[in-house]
Protein backbone atom coordinates (compact mmCIF):
# COMPACT_ATOMS: atom_id res chain seq x y z
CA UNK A 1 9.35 93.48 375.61
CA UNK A 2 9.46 97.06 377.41
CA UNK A 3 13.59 98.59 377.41
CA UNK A 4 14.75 100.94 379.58
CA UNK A 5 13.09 103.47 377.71
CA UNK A 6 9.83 102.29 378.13
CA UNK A 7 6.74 101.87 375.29
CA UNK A 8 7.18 103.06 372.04
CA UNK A 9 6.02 106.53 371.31
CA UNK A 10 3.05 105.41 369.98
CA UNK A 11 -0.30 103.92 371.73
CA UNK A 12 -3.27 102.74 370.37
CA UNK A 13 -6.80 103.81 371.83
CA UNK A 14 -9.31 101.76 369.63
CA UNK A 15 -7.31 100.08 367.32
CA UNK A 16 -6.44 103.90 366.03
CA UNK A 17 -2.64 105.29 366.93
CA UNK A 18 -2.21 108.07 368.74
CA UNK A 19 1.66 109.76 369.25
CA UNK A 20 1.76 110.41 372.83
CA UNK A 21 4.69 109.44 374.98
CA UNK A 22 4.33 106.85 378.25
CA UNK A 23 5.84 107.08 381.47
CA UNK A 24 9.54 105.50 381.51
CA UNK A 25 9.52 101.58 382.83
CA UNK A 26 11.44 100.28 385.08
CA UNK A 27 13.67 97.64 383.19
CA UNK A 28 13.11 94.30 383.55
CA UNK A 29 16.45 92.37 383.98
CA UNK A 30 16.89 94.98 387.12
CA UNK A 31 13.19 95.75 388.58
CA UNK A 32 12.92 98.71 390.82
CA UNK A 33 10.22 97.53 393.25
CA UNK A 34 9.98 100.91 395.04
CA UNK A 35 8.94 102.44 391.24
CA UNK A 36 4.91 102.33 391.48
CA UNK A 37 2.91 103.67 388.27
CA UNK A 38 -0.11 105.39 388.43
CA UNK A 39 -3.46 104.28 387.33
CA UNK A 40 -3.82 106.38 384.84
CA UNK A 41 -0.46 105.47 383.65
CA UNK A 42 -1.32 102.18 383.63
CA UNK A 43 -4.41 102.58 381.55
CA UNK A 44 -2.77 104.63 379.22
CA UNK A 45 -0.43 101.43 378.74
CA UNK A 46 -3.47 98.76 378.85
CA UNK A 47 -5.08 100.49 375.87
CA UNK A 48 -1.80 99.91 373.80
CA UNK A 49 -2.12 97.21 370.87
CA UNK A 50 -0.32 94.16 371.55
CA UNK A 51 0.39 92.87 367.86
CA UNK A 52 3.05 94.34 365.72
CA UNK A 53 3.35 98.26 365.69
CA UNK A 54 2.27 98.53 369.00
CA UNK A 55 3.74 99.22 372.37
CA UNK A 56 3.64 96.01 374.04
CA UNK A 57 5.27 93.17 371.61
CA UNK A 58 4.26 90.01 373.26
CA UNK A 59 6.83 87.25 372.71
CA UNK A 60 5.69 83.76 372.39
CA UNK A 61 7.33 82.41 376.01
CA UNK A 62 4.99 84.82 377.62
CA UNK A 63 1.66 82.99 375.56
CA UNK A 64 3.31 80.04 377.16
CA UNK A 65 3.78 81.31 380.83
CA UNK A 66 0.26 82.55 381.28
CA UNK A 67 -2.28 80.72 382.55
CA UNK A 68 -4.92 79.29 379.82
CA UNK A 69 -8.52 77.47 379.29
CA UNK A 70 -9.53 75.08 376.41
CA UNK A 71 -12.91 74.46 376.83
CA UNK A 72 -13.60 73.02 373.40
CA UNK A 73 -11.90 70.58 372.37
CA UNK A 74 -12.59 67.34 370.72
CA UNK A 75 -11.33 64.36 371.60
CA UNK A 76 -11.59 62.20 368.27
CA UNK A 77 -9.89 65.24 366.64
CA UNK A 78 -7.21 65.84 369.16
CA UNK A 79 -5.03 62.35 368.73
CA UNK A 80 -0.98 62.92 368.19
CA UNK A 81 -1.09 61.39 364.78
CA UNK A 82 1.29 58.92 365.56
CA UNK A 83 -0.86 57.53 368.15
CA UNK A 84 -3.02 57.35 365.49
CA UNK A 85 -1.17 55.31 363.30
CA UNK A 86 0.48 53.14 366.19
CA UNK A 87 -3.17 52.20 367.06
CA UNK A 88 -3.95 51.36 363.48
CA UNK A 89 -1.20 49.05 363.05
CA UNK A 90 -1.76 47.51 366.33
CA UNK A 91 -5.97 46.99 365.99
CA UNK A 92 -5.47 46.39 362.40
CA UNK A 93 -7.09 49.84 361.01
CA UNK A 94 -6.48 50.13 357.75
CA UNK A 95 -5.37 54.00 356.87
CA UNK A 96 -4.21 55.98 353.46
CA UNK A 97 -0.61 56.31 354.61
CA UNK A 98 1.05 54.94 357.45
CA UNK A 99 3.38 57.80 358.20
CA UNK A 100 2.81 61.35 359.39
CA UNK A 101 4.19 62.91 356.95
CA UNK A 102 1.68 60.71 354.74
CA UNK A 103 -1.27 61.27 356.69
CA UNK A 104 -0.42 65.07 356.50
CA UNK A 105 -0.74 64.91 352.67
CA UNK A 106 -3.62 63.30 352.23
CA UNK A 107 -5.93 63.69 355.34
CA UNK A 108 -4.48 65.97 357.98
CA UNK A 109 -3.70 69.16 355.61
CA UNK A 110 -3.17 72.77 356.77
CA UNK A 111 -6.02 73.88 354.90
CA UNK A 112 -9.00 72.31 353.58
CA UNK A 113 -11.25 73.08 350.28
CA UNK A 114 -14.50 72.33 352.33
CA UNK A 115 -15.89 70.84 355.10
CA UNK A 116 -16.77 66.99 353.92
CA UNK A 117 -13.05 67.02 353.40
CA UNK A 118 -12.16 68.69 356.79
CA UNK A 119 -14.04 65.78 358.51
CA UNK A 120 -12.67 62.78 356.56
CA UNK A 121 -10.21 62.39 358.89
CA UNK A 122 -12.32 61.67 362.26
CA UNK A 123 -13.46 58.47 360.37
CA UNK A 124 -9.84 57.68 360.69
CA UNK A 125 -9.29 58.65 364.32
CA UNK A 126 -13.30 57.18 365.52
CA UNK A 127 -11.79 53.74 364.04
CA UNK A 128 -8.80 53.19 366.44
CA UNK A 129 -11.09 54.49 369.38
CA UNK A 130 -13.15 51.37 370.21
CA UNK A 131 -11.35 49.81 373.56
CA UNK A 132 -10.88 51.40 377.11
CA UNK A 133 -7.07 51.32 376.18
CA UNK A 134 -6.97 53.73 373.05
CA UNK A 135 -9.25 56.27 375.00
CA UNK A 136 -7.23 56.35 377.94
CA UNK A 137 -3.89 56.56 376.08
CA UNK A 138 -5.18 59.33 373.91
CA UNK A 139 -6.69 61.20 376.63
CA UNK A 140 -3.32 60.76 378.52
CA UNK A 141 -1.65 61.85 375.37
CA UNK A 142 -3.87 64.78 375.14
CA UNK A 143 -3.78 66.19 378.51
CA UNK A 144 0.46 65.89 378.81
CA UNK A 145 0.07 67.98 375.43
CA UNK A 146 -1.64 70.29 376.75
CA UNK A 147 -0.82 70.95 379.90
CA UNK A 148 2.84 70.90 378.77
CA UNK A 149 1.88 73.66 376.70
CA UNK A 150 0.74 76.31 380.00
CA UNK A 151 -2.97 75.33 379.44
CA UNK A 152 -4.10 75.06 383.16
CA UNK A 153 -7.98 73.90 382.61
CA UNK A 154 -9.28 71.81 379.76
CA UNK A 155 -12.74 70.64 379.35
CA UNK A 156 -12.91 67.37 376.87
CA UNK A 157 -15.88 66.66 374.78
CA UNK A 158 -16.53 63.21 373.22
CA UNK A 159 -19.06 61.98 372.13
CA UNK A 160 -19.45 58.21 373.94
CA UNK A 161 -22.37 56.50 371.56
CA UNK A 162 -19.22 56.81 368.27
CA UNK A 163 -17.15 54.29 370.32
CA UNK A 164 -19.24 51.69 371.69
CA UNK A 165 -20.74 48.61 370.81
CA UNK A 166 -23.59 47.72 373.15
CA UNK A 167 -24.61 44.31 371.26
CA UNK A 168 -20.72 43.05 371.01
CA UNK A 169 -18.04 41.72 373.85
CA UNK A 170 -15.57 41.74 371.45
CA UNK A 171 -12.39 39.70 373.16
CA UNK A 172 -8.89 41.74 372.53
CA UNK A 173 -8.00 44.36 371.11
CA UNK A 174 -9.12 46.16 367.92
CA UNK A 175 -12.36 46.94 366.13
CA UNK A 176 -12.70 44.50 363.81
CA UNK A 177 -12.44 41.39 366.02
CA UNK A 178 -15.50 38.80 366.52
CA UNK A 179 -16.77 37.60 369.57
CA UNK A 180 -20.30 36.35 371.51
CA UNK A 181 -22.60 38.91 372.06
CA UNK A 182 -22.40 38.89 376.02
CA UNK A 183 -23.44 42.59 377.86
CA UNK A 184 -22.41 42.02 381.20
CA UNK A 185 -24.04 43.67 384.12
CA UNK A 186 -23.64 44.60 388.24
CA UNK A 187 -25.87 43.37 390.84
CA UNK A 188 -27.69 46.08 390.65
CA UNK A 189 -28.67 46.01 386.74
CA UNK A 190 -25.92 48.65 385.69
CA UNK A 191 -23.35 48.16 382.85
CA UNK A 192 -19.57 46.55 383.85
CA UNK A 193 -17.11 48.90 382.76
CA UNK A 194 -15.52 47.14 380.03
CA UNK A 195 -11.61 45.69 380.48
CA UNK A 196 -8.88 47.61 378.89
CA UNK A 197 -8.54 45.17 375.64
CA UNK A 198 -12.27 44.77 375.07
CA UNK A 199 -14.53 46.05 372.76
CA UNK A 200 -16.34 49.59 374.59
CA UNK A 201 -19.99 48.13 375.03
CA UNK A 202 -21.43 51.29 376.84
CA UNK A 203 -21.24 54.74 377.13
CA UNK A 204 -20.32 55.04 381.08
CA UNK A 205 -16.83 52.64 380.60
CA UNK A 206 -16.04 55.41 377.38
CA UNK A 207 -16.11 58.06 380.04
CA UNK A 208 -14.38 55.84 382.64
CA UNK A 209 -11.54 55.20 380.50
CA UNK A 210 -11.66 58.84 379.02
CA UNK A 211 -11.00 60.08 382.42
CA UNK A 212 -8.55 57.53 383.66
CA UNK A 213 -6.32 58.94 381.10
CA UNK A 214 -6.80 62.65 382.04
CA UNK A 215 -6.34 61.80 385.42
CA UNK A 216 -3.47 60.16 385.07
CA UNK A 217 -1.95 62.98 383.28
CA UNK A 218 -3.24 65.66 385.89
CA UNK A 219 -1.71 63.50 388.86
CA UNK A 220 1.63 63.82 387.01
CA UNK A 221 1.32 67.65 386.31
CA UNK A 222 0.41 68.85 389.84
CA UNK A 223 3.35 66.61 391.45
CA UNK A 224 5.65 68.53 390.00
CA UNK A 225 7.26 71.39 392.66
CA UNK A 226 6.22 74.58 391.55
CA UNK A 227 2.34 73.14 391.32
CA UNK A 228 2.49 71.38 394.71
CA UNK A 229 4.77 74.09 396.69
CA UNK A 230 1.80 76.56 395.66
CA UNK A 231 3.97 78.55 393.40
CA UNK A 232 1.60 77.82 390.29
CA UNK A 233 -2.20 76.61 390.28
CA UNK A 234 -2.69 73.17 389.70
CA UNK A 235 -3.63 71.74 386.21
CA UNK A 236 -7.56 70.92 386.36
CA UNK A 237 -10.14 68.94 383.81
CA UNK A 238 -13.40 68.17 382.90
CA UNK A 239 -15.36 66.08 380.49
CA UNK A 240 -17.82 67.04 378.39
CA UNK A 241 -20.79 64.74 376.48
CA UNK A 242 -21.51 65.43 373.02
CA UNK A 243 -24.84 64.21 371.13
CA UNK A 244 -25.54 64.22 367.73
CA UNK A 245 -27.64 66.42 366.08
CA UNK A 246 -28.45 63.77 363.15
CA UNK A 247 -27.42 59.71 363.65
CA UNK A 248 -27.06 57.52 360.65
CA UNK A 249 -26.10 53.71 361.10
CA UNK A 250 -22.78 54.21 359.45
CA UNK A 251 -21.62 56.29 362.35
CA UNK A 252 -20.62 54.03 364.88
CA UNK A 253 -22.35 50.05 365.59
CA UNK A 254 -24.66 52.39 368.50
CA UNK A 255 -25.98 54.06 366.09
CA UNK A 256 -26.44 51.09 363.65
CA UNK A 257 -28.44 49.34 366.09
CA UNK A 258 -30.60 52.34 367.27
CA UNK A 259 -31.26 52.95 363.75
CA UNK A 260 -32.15 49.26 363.27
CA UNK A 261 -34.26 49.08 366.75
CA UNK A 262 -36.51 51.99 365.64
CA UNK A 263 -35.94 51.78 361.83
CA UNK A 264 -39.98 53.20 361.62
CA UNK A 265 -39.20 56.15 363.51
CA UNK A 266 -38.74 59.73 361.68
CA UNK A 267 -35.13 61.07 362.34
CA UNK A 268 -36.04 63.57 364.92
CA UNK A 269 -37.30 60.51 367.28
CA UNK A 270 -34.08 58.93 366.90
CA UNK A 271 -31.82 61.76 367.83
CA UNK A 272 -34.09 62.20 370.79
CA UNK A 273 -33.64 58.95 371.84
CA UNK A 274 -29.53 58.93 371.91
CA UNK A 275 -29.11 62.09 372.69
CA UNK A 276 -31.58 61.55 376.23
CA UNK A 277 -29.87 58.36 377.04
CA UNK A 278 -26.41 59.64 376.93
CA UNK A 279 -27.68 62.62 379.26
CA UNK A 280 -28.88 59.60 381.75
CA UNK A 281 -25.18 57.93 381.22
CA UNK A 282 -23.38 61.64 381.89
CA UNK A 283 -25.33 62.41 385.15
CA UNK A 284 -24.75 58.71 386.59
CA UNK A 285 -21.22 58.64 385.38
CA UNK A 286 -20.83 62.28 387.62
CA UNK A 287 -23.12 61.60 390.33
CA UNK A 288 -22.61 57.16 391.12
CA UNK A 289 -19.22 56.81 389.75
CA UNK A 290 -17.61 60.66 390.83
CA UNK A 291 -16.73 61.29 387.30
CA UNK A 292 -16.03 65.27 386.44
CA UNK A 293 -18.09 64.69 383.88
CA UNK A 294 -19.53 68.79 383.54
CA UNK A 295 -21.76 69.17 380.89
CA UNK A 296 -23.48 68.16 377.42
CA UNK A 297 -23.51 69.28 374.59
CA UNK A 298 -24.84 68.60 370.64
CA UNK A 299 -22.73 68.78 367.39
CA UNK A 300 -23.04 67.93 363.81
CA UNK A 301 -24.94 69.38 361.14
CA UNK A 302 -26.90 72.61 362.22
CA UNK A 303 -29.32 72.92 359.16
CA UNK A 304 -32.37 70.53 358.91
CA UNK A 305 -31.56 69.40 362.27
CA UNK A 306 -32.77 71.76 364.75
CA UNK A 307 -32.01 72.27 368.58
CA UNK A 308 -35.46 71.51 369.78
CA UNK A 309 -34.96 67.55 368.90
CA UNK A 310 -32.50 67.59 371.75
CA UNK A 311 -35.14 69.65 373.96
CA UNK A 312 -35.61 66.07 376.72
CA UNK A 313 -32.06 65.68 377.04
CA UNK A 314 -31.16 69.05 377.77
CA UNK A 315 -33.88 69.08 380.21
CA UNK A 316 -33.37 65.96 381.68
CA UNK A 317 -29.69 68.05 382.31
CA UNK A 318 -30.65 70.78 383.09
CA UNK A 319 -33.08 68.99 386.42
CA UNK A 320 -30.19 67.35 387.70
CA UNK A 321 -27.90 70.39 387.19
CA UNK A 322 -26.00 69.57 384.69
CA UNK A 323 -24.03 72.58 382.66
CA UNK A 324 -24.84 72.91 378.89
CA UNK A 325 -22.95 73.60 375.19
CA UNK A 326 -23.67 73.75 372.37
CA UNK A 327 -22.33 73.77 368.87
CA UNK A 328 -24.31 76.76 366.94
CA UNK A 329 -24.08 79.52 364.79
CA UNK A 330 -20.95 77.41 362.72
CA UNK A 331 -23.37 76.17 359.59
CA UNK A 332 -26.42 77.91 360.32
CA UNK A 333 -27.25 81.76 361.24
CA UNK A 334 -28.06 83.44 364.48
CA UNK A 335 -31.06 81.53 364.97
CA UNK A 336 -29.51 78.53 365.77
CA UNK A 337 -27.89 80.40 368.34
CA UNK A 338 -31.47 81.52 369.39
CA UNK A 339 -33.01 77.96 369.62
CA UNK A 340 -29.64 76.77 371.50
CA UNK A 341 -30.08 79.03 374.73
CA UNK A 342 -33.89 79.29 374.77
CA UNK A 343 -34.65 75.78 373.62
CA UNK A 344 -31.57 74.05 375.43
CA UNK A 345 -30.84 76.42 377.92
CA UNK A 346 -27.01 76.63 376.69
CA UNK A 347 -24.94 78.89 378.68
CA UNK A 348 -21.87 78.31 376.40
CA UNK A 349 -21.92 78.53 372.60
CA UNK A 350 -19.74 76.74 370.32
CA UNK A 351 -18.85 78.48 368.04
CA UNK A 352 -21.03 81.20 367.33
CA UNK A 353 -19.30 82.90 364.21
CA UNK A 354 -22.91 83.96 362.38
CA UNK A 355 -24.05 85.55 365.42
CA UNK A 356 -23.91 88.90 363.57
CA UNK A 357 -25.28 87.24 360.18
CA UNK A 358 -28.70 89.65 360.67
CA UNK A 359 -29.30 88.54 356.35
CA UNK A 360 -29.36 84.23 357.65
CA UNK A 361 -31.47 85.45 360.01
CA UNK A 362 -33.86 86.92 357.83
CA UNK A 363 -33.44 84.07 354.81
CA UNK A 364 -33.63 81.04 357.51
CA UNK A 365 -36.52 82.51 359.83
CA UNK A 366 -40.23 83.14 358.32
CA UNK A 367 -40.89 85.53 361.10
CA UNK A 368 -38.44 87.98 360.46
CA UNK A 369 -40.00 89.61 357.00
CA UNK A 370 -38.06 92.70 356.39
CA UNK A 371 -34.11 93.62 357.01
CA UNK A 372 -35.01 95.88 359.79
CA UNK A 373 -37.25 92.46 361.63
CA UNK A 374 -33.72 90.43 361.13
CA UNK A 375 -31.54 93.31 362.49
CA UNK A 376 -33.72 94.17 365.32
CA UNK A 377 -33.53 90.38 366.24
CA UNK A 378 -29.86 89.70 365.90
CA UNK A 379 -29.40 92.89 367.93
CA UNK A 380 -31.85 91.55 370.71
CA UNK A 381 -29.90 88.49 370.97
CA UNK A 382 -26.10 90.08 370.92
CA UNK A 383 -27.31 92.22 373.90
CA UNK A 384 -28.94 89.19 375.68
CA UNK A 385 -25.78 87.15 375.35
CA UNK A 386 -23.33 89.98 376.78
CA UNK A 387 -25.63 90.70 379.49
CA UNK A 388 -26.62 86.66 380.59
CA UNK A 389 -22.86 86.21 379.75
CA UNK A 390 -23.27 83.43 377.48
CA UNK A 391 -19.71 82.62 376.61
CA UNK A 392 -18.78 81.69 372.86
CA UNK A 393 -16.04 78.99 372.31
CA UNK A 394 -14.18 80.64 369.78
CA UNK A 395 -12.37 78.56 367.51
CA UNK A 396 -10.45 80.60 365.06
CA UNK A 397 -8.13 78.24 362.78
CA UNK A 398 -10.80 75.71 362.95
CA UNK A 399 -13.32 78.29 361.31
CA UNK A 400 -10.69 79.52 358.78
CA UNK A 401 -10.43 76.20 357.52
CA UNK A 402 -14.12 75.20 357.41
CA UNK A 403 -15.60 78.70 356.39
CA UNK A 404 -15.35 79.39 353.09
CA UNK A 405 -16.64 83.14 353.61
CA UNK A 406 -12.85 84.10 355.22
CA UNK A 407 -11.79 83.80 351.99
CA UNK A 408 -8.69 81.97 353.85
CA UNK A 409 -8.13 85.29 355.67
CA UNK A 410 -8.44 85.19 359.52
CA UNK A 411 -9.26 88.96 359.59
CA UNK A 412 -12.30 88.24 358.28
CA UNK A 413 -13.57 86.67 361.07
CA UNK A 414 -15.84 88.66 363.56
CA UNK A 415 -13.72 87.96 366.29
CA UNK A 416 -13.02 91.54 366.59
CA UNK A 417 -16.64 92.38 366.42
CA UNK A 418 -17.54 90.00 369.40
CA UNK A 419 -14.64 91.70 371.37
CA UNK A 420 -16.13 95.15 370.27
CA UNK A 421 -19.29 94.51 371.86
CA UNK A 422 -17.99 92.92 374.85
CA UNK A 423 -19.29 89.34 374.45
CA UNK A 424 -18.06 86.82 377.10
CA UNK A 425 -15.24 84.96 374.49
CA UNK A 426 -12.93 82.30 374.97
CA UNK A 427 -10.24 80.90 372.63
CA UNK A 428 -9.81 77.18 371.78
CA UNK A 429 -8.62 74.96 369.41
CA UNK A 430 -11.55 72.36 368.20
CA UNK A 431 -9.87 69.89 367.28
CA UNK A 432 -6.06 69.84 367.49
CA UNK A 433 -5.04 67.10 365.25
CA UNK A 434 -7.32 68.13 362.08
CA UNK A 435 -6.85 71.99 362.44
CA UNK A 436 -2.75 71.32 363.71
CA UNK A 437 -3.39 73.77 365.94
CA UNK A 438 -2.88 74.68 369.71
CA UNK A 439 -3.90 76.77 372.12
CA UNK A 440 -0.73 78.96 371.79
CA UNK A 441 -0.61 79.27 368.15
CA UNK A 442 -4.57 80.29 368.79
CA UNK A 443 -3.42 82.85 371.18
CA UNK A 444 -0.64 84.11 368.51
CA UNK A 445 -3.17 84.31 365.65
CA UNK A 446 -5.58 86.28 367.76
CA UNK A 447 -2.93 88.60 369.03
CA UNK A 448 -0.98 89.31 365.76
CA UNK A 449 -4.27 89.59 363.60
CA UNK A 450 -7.05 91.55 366.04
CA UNK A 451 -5.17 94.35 367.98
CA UNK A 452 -6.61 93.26 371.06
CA UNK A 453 -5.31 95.27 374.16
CA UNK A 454 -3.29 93.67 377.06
CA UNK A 455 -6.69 93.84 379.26
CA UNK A 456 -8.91 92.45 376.41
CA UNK A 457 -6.07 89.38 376.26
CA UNK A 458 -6.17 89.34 380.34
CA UNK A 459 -10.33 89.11 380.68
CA UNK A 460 -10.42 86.90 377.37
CA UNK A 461 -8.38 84.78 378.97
CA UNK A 462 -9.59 84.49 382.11
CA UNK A 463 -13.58 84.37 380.97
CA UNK A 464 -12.56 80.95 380.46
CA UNK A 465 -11.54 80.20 383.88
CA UNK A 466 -14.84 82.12 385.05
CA UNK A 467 -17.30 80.72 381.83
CA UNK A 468 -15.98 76.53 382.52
CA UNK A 469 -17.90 73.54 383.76
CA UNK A 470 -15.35 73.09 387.20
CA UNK A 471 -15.96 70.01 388.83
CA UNK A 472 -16.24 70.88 391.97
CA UNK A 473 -17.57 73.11 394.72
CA UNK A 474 -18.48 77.26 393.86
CA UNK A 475 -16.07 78.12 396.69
CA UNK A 476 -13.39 75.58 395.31
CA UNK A 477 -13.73 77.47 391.40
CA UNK A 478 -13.64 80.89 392.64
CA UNK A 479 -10.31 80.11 394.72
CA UNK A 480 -9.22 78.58 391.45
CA UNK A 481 -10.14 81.07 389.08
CA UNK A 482 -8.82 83.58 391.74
CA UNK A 483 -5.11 81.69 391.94
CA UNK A 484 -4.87 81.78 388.02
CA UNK A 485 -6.23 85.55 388.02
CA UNK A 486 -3.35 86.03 390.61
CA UNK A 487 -0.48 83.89 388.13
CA UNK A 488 -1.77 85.65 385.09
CA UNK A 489 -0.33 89.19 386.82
CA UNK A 490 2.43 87.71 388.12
CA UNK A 491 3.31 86.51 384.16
CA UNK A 492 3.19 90.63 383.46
CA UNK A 493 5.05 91.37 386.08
CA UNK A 494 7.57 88.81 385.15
CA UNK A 495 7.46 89.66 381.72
CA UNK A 496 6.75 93.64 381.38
CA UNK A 497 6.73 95.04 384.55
CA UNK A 498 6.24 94.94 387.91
CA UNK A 499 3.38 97.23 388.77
CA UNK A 500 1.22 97.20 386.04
CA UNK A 501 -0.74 94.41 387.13
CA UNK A 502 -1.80 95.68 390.16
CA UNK A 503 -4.31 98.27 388.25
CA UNK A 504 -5.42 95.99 385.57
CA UNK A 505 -9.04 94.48 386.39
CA UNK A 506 -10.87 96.10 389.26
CA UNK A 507 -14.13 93.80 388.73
CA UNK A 508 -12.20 90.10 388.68
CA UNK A 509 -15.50 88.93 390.54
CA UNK A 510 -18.20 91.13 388.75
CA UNK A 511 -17.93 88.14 385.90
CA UNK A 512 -18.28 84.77 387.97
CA UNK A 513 -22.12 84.84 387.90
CA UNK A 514 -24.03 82.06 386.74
CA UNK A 515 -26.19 83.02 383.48
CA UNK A 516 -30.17 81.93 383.63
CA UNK A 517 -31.07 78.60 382.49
């Protein structure tokens, strides 16, 4: 907080100190509303650090106050764990321990020694997530979480084809119940959505129940006053469709009987397949059943399994104007990235961390030949994705506990670098439950570790307002983006001071344009 007194002596210009006093603030516990800084006042105090040492400490109920974006986040990896184990003892899911504190031990840990063991536990979670009724009470779950937490925008990713069944009507509920193989359809050919106790048959009831329960919680966020008087934007969601990059018949009974149907087929065939029929299931889901279902996206293993076996879905998308993600640059160098937007026309990148990794670039590529090719190329691409805007999904615990290259040391990570060069960044959490994280304590570890500036926090924070999927109309997402651009400076005002804000971003709008592809 600011005293009296104002900043401390010293400010920080490029993470570098420099002793030079600032103007005297107005204190906050009695604002002077007549007192008006100066712009150049005002920069002087938007260049100061905001971690430790600098002039600005920001305390954790301000994180909370201002206005936030998750755009990626998992669902399967985003359960309260003892949701988790209720649903286990309930469907009859057999689990190491059945307490938190014994899941925490031995799946759920702080820290993991690589990333097999970092994604043991979604086994766990994809196993109590086979009826209507678990998805909507974990996306309820999920969105109260979050929303309790200031986050005012989530996007949701699942990926539908793990928790269905399409040759099984499994009567009540739980996973490992028999039943006759019955598929019921409309009049007009198209999947039932399946009842909340049954056994998830296709991918469209996954998404209906997914968003029932994000609904649900939404409706009870903006009744409260302050959201419905207008005092605070409304709470807002979306859902997001993930492929696979590779499918296996272990995954999930889909994927068993895709890999059974076309058991010939080379791999690459197979992902195409699943990965273009959920795009069909995500556009009829938005456009027949008015679903805010806002984009797709692929994850899974990056090397060996390239973008371009997506390529149909993504243009299948892409025709019927469908937003695209996807997960690159997390196990394989920049030219995943590469094949991502030019193959699959992502405008969003999950990820991203070996954007800068110019040496994978040259080891994974046979056109880049010399250091120089794979430095000229990385180059090329950082400068195309700061000027198209392509956001990155930054997801920093996540990547300390996966990336054995931080050395367990989240100043490692070239989080500063992307903020150096300006790169459209957001901050989210992956997966909640398995990283036991959140978007504040994201927020806190970015702050205390990367001496990012109040204005780098401000337009990191609001890219992800500007860079989401929002369901809805262009007009209806800039007045959105707009109110939360206009709550985020009230939140300095409230908790620094009063006329700071009104000199902080003079381009809100310059960033709202739509990248190519």
């Amino acid at each position: 907080t600011i005293d009296d007194q104002g900043c401390t002596p010293a400010i920080w210009t490029n993470r570098t100190p420099i002793l030079a006093p600032l103007p005297s603030l107005p204190s906050i516990s009695e604002p002077n509303e007549h007192l008006m800084m100066s712009e150049r006042d005002a920069k002087r105090i938007d260049n100061c650090c905001l971690r430790e040492g600098g002039c600005i400490q920001v305390t954790d109920s301000f994180i909370r106050d201002i206005p936030k974006t998750d755009l990626h986040m998992h669902l399967d990896g985003s359960l309260r764990l003892e949701t988790l184990i209720d649903l286990a003892k309930k469907q009859g899911v057999e689990l190491p321990a059945y307490t938190v504190k014994g899941m925490r031990e031995k799946v759920f840990k702080d820290s993991y020694k690589d990333l097999p063991e970092y994604l043991t536990g979604f086994k766990h979670t994809c196993d109590v997530m086979r009826t209507g009724g678990a998805l909507e009470r974990i996306a309820y779950e999920l969105g109260v979480d979050c929303f309790k937490e200031g986050t005012r925008y989530i996007e949701v990713r699942f990926a539908p084809q793990l928790h269905i069944d399409p040759t099984c009507k499994r009567a009540g509920a739980g996973a490992g119940g028999q039943g006759k193989a019955e598929v019921k359809t409309t009049t007009n050919g198209n999947p039932q959505i399946d009842k909340e106790n049954e056994q998830l048959t296709n991918c469209t009831s996954a998404i209906f129940w997914v968003n029932r329960g994000l609904k649900r919680a939404m409706d009870e966020w903006n009744a409260k006053e302050e959201v419905s008087s207008g005092e605070e934007p409304p709470y807002r969601y979306g859902i997001i469709c993930c492929a696979l990059r590779m499918v296996a018949g272990a995954l999930s009974p889909y994927y068993c009987s895709l890999c059974t149907l076309h058991h010939y087929e080379p791999m690459r065939k197979k992902v195409s397949y699943a990965s273009r029929a959920l795009a069909a299931s995500a556009v009829y889901a938005r456009d027949h059943m008015n679903l805010p279902v806002v984009g797709i996206d692929i994850a899974g293993a990056e090397k060996g399994f390239p973008a371009e076996w997506n390529m149909d879905a993504f243009n299948f998308a892409k025709k019927n104007f469908m937003d695209k993600t996807v997960h690159a640059g997390e196990g394989y160098g920049p030219e995943s990235i590469f094949q991502a937007i030019t193959d699959l026309h992502a405008t969003r990148i999950g990820h991203g961390f070996h954007l800068f990794s110019w040496d994978l670039a040259r080891d994974q590529s046979d056109k880049l030949q010399t250091d120089e090719d794979a430095k000229r190329f990385v180059e090329g691409l950082i400068e195309y994705m700061s000027d198209k805007r392509i956001t990155i999904e930054v997801c920093l615990t996540s990547n300390l506990q996966t990336m054995p290259e931080l050395k367990g040391n989240v100043k490692n990570h070239v989080f500063r670098s992307m903020v150096d060069r300006q790169l459209s960044l957001t901050i989210c959490t992956d997966n909640r439950l398995v990283s036991n994280t959140t978007i504040p304590k994201e927020y806190r570890l970015a702050i205390d570790n990367f001496s990012l500036t109040l204005k780098q926090l401000r337009d990191i924070t609001m890219a992800g307002f500007k860079r989401s999927f929002f369901p809805g109309p262009y007009k209806k997402k800039r007045e959105y983006v707009r109110a939360n651009i206009d709550f985020f400076d009230k939140m300095i005002r409230k908790h620094f001071c009063r006329s700071y804000a009104n000199v902080l971003g003079r381009d809100d709008d310059d960033d709202m344009r739509v990248s190519s592809g």
